[in-house]
PDB file of N, CA and C in Angstrom:
ATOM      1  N   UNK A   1      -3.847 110.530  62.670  1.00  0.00           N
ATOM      2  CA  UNK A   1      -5.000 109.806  63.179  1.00  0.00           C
ATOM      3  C   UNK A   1      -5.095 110.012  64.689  1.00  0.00           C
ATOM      4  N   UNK A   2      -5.910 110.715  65.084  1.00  0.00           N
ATOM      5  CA  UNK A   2      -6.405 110.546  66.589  1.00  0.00           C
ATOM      6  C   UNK A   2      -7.160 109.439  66.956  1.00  0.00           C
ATOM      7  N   UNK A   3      -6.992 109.033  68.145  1.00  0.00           N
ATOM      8  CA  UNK A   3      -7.742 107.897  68.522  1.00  0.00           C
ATOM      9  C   UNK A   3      -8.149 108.200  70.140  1.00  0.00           C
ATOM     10  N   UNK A   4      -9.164 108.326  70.019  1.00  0.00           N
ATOM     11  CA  UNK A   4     -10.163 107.850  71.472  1.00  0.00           C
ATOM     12  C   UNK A   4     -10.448 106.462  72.045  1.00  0.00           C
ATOM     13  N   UNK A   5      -9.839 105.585  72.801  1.00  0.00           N
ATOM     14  CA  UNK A   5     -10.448 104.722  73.148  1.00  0.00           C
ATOM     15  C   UNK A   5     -11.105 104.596  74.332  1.00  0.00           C
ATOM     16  N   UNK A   6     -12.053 103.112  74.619  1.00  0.00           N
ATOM     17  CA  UNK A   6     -12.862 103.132  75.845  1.00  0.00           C
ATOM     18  C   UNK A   6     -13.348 104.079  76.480  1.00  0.00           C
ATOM     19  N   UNK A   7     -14.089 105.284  75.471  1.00  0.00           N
ATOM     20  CA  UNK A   7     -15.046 106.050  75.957  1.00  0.00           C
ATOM     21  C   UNK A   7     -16.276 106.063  76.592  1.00  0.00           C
ATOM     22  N   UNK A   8     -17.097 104.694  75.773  1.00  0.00           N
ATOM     23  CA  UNK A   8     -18.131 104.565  76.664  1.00  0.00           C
ATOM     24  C   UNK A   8     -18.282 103.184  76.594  1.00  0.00           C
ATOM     25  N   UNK A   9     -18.917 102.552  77.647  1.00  0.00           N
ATOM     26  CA  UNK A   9     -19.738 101.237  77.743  1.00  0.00           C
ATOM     27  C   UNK A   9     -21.207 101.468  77.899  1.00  0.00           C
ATOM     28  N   UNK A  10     -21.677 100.592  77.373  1.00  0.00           N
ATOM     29  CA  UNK A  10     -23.289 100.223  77.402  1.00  0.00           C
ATOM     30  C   UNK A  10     -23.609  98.981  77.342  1.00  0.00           C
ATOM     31  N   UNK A  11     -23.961  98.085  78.300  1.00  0.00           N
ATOM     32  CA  UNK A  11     -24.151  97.010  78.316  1.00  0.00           C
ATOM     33  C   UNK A  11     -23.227  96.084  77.965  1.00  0.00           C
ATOM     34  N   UNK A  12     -22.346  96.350  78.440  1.00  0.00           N
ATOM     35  CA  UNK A  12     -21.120  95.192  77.810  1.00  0.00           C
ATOM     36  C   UNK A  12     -20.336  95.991  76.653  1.00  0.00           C
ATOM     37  N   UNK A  13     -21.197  96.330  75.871  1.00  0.00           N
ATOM     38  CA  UNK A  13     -20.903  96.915  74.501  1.00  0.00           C
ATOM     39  C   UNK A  13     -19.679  98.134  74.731  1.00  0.00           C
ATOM     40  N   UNK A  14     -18.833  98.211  74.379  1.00  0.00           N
ATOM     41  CA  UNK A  14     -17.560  99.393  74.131  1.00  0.00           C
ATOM     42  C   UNK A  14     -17.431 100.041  72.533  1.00  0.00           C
ATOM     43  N   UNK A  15     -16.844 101.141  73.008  1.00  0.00           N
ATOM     44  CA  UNK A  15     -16.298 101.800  72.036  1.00  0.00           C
ATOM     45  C   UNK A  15     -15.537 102.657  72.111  1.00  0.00           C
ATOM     46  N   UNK A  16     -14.556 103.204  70.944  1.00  0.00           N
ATOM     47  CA  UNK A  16     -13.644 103.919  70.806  1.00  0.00           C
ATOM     48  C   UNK A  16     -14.517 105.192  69.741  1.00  0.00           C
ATOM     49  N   UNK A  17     -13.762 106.340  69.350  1.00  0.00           N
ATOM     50  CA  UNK A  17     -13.823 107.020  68.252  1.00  0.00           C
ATOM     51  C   UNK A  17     -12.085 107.630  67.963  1.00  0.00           C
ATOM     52  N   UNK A  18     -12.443 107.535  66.336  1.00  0.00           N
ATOM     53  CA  UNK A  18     -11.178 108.153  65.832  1.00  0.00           C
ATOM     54  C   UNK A  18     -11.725 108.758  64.479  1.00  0.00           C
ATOM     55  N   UNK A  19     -10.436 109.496  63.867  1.00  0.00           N
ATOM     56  CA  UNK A  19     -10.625 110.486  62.875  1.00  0.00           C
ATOM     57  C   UNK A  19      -9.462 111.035  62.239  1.00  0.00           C
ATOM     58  N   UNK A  20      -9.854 111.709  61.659  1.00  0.00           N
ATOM     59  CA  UNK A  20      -8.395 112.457  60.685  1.00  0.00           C
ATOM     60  C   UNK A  20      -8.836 113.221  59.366  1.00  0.00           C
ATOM     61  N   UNK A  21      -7.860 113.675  58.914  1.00  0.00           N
ATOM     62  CA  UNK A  21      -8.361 114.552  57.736  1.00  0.00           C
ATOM     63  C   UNK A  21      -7.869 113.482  56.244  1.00  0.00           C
ATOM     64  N   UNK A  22      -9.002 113.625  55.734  1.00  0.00           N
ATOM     65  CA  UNK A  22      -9.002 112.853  53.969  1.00  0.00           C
ATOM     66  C   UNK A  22      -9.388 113.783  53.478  1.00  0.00           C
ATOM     67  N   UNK A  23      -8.901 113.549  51.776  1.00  0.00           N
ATOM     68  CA  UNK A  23      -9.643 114.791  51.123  1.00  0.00           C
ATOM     69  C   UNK A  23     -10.283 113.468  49.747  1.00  0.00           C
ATOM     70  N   UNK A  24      -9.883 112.163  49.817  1.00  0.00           N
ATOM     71  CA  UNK A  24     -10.973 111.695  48.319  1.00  0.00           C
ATOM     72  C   UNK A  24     -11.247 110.493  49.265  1.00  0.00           C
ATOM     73  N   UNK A  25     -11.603 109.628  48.261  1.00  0.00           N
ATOM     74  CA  UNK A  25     -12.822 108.478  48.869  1.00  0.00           C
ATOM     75  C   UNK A  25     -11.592 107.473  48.839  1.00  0.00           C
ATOM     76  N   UNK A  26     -10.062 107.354  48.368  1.00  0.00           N
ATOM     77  CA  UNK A  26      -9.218 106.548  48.151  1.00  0.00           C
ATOM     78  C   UNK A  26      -8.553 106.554  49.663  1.00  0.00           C
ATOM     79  N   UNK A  27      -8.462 107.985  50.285  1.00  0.00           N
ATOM     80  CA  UNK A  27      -7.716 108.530  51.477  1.00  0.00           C
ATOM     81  C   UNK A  27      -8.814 107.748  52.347  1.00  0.00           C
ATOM     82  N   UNK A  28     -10.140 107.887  52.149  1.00  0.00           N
ATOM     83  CA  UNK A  28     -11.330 107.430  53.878  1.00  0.00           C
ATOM     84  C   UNK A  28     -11.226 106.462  53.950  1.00  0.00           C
ATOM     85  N   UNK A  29     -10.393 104.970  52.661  1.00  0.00           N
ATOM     86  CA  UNK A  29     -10.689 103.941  53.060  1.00  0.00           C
ATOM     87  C   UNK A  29      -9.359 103.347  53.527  1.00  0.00           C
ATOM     88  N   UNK A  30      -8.292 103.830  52.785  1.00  0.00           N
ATOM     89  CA  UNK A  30      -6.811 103.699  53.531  1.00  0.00           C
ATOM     90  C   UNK A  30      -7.363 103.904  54.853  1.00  0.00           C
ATOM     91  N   UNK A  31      -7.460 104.638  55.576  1.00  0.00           N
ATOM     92  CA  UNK A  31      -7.472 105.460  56.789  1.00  0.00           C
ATOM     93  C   UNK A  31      -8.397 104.351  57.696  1.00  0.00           C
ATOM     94  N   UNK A  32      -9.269 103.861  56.785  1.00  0.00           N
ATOM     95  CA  UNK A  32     -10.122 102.433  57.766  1.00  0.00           C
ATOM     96  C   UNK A  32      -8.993 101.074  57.805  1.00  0.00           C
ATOM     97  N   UNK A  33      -8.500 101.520  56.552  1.00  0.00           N
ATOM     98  CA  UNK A  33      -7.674  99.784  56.539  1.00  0.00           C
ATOM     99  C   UNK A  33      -6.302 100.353  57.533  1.00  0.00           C
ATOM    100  N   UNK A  34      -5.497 101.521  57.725  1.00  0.00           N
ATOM    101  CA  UNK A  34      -4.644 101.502  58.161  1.00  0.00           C
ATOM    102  C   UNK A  34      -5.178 101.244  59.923  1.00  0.00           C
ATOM    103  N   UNK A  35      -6.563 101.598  60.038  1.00  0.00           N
ATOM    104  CA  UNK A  35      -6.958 101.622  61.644  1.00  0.00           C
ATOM    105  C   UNK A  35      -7.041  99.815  62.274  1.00  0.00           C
ATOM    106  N   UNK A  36      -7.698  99.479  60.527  1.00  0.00           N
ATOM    107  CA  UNK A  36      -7.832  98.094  61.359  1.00  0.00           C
ATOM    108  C   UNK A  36      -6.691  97.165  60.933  1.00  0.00           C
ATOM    109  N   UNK A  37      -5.519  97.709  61.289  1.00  0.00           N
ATOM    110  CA  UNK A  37      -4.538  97.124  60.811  1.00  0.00           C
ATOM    111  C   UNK A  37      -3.959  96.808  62.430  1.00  0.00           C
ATOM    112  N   UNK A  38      -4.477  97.685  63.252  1.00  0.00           N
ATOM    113  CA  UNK A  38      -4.315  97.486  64.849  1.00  0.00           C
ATOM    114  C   UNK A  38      -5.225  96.472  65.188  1.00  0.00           C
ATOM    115  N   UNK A  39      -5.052  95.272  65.994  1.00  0.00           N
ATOM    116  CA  UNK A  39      -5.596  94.295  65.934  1.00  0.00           C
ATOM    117  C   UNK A  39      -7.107  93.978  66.756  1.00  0.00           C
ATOM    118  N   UNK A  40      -6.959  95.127  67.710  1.00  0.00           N
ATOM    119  CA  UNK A  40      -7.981  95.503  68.504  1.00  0.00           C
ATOM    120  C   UNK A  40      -9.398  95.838  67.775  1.00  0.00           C
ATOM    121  N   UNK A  41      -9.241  97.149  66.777  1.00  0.00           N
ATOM    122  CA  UNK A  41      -9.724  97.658  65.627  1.00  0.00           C
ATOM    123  C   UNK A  41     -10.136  96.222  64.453  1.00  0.00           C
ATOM    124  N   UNK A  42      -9.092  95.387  64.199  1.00  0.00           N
ATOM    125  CA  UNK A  42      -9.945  94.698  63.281  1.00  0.00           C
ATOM    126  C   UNK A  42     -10.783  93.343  64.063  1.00  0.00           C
ATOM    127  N   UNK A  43     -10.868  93.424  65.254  1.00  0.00           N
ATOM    128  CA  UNK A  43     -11.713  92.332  65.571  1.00  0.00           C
ATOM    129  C   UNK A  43     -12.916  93.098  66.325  1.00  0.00           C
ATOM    130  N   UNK A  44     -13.235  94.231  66.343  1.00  0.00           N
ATOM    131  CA  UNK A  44     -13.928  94.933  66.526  1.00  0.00           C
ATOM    132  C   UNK A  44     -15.545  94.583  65.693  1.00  0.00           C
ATOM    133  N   UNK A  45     -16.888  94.513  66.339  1.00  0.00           N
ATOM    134  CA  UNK A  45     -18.050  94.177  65.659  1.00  0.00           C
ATOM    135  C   UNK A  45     -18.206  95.320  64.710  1.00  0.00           C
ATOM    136  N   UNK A  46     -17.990  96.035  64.947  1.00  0.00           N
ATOM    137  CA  UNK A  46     -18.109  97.547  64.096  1.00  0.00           C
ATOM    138  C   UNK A  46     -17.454  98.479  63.790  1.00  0.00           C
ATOM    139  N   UNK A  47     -17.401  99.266  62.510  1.00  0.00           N
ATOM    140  CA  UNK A  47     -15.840 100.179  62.843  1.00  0.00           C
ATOM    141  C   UNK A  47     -17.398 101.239  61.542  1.00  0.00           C
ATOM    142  N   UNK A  48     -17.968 101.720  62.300  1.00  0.00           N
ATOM    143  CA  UNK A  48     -18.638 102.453  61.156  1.00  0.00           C
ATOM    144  C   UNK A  48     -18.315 104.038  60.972  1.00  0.00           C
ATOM    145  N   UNK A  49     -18.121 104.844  60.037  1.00  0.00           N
ATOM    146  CA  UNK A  49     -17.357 105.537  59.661  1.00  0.00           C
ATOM    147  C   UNK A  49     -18.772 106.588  58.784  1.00  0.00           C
ATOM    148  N   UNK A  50     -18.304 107.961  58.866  1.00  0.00           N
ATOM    149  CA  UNK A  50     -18.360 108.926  57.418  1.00  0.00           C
ATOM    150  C   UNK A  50     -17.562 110.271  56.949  1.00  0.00           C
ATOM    151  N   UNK A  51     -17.859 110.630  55.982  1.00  0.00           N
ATOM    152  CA  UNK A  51     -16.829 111.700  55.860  1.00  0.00           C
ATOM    153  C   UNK A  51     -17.542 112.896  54.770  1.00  0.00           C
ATOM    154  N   UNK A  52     -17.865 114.002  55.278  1.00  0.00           N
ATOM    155  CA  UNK A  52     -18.115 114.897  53.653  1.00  0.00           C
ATOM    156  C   UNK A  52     -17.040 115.369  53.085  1.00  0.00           C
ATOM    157  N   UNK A  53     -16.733 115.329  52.114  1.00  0.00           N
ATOM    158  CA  UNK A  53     -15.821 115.485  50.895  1.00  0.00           C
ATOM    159  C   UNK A  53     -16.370 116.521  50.018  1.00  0.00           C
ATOM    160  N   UNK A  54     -15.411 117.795  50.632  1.00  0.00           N
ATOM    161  CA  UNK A  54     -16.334 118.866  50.389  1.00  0.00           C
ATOM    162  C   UNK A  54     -17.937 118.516  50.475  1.00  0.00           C
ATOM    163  N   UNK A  55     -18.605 118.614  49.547  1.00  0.00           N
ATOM    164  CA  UNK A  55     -20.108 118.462  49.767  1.00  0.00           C
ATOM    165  C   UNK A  55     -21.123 116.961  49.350  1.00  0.00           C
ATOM    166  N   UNK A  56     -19.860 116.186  49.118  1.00  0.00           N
ATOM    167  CA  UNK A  56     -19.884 114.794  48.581  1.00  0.00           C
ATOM    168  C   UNK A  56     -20.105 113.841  49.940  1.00  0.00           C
ATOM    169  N   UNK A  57     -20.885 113.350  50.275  1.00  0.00           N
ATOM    170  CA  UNK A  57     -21.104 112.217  51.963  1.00  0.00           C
ATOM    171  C   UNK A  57     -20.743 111.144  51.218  1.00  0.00           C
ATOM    172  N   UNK A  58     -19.697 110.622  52.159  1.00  0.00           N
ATOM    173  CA  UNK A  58     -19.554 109.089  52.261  1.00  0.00           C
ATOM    174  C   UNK A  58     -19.857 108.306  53.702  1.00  0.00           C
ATOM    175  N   UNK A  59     -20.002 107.322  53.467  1.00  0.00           N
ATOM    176  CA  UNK A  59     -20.557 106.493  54.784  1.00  0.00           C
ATOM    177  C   UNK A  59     -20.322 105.127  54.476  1.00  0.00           C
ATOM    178  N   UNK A  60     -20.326 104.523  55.791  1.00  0.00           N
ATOM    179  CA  UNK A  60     -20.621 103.067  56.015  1.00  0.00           C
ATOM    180  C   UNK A  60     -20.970 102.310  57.122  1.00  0.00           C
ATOM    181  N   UNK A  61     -21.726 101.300  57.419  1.00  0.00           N
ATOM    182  CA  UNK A  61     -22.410 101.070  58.637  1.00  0.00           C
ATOM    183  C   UNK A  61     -21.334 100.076  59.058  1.00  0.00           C
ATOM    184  N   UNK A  62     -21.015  99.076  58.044  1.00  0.00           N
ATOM    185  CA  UNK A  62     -20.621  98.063  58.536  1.00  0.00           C
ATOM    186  C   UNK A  62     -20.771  97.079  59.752  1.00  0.00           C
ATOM    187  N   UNK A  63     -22.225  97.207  59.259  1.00  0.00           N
ATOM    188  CA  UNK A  63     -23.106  96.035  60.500  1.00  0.00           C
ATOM    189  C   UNK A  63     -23.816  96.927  60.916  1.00  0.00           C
ATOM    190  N   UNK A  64     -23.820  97.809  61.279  1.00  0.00           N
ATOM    191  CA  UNK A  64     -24.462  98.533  62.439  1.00  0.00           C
ATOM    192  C   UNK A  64     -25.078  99.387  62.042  1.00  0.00           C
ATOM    193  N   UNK A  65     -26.085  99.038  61.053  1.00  0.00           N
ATOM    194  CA  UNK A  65     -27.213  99.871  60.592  1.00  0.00           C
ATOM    195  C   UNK A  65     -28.234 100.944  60.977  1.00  0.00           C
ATOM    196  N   UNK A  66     -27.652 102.459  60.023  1.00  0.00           N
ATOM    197  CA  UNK A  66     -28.260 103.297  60.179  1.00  0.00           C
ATOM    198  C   UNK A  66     -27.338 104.161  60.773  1.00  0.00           C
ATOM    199  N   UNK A  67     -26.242 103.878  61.392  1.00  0.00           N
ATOM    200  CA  UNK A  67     -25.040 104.065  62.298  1.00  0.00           C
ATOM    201  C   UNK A  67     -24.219 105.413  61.277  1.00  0.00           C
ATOM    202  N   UNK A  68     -24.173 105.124  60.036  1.00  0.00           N
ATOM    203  CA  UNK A  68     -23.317 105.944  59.255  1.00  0.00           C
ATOM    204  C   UNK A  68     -24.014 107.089  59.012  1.00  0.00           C
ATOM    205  N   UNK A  69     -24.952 107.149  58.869  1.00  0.00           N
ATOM    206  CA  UNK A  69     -25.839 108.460  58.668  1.00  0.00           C
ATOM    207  C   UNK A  69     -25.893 109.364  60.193  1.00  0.00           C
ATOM    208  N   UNK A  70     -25.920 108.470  61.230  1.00  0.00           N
ATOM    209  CA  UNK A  70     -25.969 109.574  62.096  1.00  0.00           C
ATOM    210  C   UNK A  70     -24.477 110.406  62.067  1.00  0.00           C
ATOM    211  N   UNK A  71     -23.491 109.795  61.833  1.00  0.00           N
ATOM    212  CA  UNK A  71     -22.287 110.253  61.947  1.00  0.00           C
ATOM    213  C   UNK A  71     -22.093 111.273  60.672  1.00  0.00           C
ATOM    214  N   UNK A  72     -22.496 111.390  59.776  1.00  0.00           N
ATOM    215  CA  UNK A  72     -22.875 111.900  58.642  1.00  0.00           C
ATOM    216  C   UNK A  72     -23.314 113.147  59.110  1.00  0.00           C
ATOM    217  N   UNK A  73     -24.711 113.139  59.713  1.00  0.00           N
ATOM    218  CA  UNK A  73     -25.435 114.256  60.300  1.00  0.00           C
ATOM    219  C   UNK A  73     -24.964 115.011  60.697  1.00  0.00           C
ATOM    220  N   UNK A  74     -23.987 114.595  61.925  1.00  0.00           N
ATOM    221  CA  UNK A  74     -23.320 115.122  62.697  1.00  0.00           C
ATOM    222  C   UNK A  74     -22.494 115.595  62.323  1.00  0.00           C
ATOM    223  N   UNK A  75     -21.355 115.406  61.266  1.00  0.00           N
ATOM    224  CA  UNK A  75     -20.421 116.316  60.961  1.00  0.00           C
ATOM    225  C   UNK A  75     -20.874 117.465  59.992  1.00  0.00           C
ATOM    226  N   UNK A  76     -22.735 117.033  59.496  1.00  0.00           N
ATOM    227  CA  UNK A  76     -23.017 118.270  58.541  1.00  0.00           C
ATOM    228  C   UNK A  76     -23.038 119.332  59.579  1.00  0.00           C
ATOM    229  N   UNK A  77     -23.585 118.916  60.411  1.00  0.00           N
ATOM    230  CA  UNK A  77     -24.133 119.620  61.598  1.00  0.00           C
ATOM    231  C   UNK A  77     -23.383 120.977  62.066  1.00  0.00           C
ATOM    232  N   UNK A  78     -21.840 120.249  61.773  1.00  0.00           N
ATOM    233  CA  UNK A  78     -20.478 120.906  62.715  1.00  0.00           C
ATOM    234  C   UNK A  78     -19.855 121.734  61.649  1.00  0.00           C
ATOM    235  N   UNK A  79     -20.206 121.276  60.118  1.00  0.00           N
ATOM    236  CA  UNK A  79     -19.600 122.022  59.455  1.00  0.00           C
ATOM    237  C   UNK A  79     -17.964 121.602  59.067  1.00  0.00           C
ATOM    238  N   UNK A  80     -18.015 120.266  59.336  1.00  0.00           N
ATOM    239  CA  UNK A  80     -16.928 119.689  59.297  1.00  0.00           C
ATOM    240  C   UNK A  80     -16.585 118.891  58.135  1.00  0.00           C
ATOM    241  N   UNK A  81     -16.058 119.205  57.095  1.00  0.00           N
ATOM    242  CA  UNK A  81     -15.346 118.547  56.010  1.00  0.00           C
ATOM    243  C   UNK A  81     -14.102 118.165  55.999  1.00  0.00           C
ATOM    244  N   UNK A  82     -13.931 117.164  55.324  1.00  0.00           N
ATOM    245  CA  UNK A  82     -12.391 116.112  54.745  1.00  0.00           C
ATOM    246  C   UNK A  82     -12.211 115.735  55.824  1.00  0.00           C
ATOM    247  N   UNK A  83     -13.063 115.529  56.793  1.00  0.00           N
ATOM    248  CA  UNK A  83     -12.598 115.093  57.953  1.00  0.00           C
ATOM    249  C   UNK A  83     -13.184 113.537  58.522  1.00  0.00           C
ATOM    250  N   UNK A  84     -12.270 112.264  58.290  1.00  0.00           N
ATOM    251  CA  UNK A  84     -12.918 111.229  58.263  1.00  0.00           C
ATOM    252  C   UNK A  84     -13.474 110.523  60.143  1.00  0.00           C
ATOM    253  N   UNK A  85     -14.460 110.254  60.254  1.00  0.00           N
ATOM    254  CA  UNK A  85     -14.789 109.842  61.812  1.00  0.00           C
ATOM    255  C   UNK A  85     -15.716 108.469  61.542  1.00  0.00           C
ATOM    256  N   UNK A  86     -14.561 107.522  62.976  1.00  0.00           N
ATOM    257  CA  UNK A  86     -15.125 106.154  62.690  1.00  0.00           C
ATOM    258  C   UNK A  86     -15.112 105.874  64.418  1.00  0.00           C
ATOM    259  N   UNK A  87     -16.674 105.109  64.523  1.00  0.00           N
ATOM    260  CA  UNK A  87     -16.800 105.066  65.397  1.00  0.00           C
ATOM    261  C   UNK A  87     -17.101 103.433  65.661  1.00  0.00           C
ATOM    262  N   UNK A  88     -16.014 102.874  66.555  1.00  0.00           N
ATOM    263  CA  UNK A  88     -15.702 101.467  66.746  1.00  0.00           C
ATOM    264  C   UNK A  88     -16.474 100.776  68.294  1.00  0.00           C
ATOM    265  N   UNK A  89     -17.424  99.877  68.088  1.00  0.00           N
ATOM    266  CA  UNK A  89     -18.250  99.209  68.480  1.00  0.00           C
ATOM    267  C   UNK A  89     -17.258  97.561  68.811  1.00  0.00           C
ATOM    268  N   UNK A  90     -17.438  97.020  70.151  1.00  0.00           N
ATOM    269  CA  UNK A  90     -17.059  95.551  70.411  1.00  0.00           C
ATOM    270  C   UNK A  90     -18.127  95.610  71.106  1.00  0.00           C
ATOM    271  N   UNK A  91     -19.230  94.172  70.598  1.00  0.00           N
ATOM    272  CA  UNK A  91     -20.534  94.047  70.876  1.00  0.00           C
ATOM    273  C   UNK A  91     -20.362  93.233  72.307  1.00  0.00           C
ATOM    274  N   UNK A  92     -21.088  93.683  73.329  1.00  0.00           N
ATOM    275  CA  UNK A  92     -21.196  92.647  74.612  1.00  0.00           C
ATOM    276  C   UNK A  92     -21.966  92.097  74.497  1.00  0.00           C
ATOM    277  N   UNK A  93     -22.885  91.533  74.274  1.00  0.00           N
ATOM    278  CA  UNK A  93     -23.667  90.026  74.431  1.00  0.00           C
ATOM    279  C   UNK A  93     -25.289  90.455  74.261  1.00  0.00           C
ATOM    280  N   UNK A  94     -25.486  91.998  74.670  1.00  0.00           N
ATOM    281  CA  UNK A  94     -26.908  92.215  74.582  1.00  0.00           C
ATOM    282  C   UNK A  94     -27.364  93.677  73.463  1.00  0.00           C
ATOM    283  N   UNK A  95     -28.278  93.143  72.726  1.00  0.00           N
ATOM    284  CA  UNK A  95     -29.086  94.653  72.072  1.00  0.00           C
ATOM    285  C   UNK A  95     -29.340  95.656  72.379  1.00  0.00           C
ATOM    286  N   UNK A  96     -28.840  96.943  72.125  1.00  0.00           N
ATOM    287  CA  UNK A  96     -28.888  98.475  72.664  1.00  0.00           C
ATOM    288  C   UNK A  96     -30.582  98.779  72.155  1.00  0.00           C
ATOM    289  N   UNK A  97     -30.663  98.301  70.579  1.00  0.00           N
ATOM    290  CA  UNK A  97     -31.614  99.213  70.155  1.00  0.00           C
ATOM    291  C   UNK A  97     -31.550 100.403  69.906  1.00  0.00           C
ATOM    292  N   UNK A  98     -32.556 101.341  69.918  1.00  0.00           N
ATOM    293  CA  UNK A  98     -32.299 102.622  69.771  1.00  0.00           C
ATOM    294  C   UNK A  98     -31.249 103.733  70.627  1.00  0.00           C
ATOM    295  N   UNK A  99     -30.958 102.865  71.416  1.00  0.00           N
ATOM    296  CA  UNK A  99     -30.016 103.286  72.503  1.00  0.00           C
ATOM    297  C   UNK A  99     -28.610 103.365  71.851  1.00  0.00           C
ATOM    298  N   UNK A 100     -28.737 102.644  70.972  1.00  0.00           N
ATOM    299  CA  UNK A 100     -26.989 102.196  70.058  1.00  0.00           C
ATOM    300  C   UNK A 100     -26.810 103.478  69.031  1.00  0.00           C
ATOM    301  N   UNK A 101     -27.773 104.524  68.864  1.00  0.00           N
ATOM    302  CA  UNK A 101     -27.862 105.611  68.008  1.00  0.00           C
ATOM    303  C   UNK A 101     -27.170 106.956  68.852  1.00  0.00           C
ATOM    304  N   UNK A 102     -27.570 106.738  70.432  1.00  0.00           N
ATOM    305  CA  UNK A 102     -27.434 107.792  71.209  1.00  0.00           C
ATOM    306  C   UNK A 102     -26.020 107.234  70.934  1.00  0.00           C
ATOM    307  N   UNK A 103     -25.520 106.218  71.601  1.00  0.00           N
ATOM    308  CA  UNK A 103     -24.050 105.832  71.700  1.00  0.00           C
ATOM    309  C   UNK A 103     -23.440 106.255  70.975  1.00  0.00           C
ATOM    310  N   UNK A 104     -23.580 106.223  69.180  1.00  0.00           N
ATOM    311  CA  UNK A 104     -23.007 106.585  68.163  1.00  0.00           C
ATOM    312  C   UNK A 104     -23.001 107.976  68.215  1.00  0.00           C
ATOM    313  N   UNK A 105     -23.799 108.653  68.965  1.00  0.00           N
ATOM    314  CA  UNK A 105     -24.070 110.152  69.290  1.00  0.00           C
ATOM    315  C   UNK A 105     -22.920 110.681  69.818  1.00  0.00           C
ATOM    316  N   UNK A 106     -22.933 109.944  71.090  1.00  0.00           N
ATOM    317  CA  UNK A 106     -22.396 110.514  72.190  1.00  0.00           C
ATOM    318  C   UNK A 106     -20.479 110.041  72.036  1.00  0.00           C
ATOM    319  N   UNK A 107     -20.447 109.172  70.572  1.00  0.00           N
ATOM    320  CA  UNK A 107     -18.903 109.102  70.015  1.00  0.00           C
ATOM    321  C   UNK A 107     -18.565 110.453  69.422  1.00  0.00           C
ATOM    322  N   UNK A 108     -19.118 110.779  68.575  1.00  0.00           N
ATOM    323  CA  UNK A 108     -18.844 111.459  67.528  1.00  0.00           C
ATOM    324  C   UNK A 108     -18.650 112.533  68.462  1.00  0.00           C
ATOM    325  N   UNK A 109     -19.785 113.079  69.212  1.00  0.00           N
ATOM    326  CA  UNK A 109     -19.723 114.598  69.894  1.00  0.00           C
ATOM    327  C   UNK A 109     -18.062 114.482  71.206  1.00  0.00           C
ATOM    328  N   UNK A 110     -17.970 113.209  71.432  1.00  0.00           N
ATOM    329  CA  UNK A 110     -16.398 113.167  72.246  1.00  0.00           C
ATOM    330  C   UNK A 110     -15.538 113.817  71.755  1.00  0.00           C
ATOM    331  N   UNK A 111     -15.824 113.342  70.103  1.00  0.00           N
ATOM    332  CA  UNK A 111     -14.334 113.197  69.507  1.00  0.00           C
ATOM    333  C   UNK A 111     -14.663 114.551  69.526  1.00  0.00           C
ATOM    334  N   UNK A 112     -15.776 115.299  68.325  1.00  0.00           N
ATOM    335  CA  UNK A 112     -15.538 116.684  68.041  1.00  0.00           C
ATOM    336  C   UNK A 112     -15.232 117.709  69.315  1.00  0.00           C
ATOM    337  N   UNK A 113     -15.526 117.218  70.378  1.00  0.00           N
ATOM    338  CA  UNK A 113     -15.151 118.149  71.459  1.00  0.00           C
ATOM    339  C   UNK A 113     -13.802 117.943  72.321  1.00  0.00           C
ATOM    340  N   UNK A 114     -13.007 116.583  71.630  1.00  0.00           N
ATOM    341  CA  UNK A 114     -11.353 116.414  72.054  1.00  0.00           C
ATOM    342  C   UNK A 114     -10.398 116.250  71.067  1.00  0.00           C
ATOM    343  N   UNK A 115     -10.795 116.478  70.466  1.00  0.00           N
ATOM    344  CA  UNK A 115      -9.535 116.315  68.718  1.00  0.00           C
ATOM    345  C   UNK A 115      -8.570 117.599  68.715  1.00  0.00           C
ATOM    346  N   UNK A 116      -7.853 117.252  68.395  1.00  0.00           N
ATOM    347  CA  UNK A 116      -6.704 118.461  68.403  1.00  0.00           C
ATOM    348  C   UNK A 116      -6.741 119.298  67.528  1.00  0.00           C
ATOM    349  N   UNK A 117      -6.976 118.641  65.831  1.00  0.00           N
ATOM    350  CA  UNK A 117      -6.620 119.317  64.556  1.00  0.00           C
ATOM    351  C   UNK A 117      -8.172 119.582  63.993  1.00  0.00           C
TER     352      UNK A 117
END
């Protein structure tokens, strides 16, 4: 598991990104429960996540609607399979809006451009 934290702020709002390689839908959700097993991670407003499995998308917003699909996109984008990416949100006090999509943007493209494996 790689982990990025305090990459960006936006209005109060923080986030981390992390990731790793899964290959079934049993492995992407271990891999959420083992993250928010760090205490930071489970009090977190958001921990939204996806993964293609081979050609199978999984996702989840978990609050933060619409959030899983961009992350989705993005790894079709990259060509990136079994590879699970969750991008963790602690809400500061005010609404991004459409601005909270770039954010989720600008996680995912961190990670894919600092991950090791």
């Amino acid at each position: 598991m790689e982990q990025f934290d305090k990459i960006l702020t936006d209005r109060g709002s923080k986030y981390a990104v992390s990731g790793g390689p899964v290959t079934s839908r049993a492995e992407a959700l271990e891999f959420i429960k083992t993250l928010r097993r760090q205490k930071k991670f489970a009090k977190a407003t958001h921990n939204t996540w996806a993964v293609l499995l081979g050609d199978i998308p999984l996702k989840n917003d978990d609050g933060e609607s619409g959030a899983g699909i961009v992350i989705l996109r993005m790894l079709e984008r990259e060509g990136l399979r079994d590879h699970i990416v969750v991008v963790t949100r602690w809400y500061g006090g005010k609404h991004l809006g459409g601005d909270r999509f770039r954010r989720v943007q600008d996680a995912v493209r961190y990670y894919l451009d600092n991950r090791t494996g």
